[in-house]
N, C-alpha and C. Protein backbone atom coordinates (compact mmCIF):
# COMPACT_ATOMS: atom_id res chain seq x y z
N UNK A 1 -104.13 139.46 -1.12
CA UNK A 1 -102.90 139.30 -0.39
C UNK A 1 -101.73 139.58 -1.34
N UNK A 2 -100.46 140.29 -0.93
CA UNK A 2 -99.47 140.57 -1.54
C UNK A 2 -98.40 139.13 -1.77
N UNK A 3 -98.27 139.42 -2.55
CA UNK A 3 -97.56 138.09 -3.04
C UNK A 3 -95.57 138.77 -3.30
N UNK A 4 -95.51 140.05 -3.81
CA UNK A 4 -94.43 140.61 -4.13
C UNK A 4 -95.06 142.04 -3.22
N UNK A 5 -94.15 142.45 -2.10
CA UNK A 5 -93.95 143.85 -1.45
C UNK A 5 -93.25 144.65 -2.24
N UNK A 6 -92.33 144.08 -2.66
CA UNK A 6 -91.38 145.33 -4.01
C UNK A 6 -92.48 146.17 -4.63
N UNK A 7 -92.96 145.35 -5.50
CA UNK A 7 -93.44 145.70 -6.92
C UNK A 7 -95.40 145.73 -6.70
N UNK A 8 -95.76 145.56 -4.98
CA UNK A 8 -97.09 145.39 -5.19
C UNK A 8 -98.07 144.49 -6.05
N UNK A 9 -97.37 143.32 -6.24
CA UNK A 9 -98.25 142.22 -6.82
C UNK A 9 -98.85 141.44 -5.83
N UNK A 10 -99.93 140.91 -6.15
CA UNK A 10 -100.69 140.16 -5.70
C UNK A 10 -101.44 139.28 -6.00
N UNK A 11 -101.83 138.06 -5.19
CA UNK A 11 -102.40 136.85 -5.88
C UNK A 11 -103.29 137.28 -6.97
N UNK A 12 -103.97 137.88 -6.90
CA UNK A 12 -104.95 138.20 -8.18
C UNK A 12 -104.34 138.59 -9.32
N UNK A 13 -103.52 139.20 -9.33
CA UNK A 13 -102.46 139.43 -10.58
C UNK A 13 -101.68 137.94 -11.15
N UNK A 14 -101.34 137.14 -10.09
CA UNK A 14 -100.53 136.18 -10.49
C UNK A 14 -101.90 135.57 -10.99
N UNK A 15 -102.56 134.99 -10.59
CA UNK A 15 -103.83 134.43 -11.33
C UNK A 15 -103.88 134.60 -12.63
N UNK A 16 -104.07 135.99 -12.73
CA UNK A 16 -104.30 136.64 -14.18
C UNK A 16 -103.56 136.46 -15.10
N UNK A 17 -101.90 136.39 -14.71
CA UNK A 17 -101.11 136.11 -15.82
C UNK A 17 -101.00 134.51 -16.01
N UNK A 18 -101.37 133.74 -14.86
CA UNK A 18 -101.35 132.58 -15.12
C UNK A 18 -102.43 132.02 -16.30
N UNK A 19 -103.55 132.60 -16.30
CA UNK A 19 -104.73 132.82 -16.75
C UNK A 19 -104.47 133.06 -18.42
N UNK A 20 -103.57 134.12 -18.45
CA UNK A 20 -102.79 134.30 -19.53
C UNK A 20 -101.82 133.41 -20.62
N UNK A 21 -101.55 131.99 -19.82
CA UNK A 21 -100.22 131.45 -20.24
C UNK A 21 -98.85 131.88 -19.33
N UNK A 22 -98.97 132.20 -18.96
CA UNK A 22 -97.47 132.67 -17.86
C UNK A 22 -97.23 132.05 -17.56
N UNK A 23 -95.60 131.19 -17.21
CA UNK A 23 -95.30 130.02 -16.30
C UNK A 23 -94.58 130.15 -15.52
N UNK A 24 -93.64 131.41 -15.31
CA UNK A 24 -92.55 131.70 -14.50
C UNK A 24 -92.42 133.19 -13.91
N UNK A 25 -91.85 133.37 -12.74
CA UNK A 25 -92.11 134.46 -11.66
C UNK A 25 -91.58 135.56 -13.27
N UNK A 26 -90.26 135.71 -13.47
CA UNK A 26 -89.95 135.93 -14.98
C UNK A 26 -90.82 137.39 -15.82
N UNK A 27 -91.53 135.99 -16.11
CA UNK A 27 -92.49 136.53 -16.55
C UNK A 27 -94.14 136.94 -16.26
N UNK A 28 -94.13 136.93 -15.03
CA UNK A 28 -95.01 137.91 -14.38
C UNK A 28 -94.84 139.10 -14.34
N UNK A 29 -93.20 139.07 -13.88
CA UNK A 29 -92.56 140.79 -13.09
C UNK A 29 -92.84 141.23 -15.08
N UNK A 30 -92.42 140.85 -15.89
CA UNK A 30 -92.35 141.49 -17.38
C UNK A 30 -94.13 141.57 -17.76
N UNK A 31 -94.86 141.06 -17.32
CA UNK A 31 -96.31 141.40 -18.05
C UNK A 31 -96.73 142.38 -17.01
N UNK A 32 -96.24 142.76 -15.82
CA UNK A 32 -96.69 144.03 -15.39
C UNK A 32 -95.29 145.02 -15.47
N UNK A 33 -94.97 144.66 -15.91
CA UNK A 33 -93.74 145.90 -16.37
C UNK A 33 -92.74 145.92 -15.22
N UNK A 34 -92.52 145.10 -13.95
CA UNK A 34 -91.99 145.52 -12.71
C UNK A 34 -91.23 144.54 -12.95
N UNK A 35 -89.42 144.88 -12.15
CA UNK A 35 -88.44 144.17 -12.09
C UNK A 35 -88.38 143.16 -10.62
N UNK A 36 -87.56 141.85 -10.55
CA UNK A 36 -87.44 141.34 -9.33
C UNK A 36 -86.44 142.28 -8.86
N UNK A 37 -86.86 142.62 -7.39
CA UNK A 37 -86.04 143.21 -6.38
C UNK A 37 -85.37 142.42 -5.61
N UNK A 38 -85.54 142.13 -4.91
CA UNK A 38 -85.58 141.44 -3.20
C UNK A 38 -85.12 139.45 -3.99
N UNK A 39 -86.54 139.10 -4.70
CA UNK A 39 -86.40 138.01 -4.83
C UNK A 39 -87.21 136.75 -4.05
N UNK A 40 -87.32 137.39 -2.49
CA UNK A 40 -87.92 136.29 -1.50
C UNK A 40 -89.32 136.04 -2.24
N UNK A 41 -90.32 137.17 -3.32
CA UNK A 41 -91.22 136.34 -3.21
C UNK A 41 -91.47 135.34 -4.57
N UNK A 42 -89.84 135.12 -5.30
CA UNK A 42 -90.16 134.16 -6.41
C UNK A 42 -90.96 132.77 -6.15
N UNK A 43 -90.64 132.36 -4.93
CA UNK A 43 -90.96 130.82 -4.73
C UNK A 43 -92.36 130.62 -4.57
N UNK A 44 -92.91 131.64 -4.16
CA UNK A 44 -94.47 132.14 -3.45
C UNK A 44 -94.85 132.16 -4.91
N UNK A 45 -94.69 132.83 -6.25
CA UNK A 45 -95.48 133.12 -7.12
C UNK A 45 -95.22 131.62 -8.25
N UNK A 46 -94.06 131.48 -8.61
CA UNK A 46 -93.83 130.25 -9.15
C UNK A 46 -95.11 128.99 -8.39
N UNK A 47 -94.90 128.95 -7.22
CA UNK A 47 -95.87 128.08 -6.57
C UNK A 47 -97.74 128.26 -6.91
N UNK A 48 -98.03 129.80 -7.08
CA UNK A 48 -99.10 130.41 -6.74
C UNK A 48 -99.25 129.91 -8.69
N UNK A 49 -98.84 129.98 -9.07
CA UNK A 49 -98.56 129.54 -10.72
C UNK A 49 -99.15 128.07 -10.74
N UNK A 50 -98.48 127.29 -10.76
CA UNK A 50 -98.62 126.00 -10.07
C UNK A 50 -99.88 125.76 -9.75
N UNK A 51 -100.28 126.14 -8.60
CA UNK A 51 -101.64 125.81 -8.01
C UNK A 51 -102.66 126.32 -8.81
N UNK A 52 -102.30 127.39 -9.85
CA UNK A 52 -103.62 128.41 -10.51
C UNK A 52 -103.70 127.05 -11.85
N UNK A 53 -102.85 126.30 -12.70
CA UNK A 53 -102.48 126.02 -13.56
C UNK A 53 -103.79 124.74 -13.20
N UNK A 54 -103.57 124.31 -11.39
CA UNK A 54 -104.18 123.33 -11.29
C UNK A 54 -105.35 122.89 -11.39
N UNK A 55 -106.29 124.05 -11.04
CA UNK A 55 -107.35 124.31 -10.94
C UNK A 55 -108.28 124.52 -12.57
């Protein structure tokens, strides 16, 4: 599932950087090289962060 339409990210990516140490939308868009556009889906990945961190 797409998590960012801009930039084509998706939960599996956010995973991965979470997976990584990543803690912020931030720095997701910077470990795949893609800028925030739009913005609507910071709250979705910050969250998706969160829940990956939890597990």
């Amino acid at each position: 599932m797409y998590l960012c339409n801009c930039n084509g990210l998706t939960v599996t990516d956010v995973v991965k950087a979470c997976a990584g140490g990543l803690n912020k939308a931030g720095e997701v868009f910077a470990c795949y090289k893609v800028e925030e556009c739009c913005g609507k889906c910071v709250p979705e990945i910050e969250e998706c962060l969160l829940n990956s961190k939890k597990k």
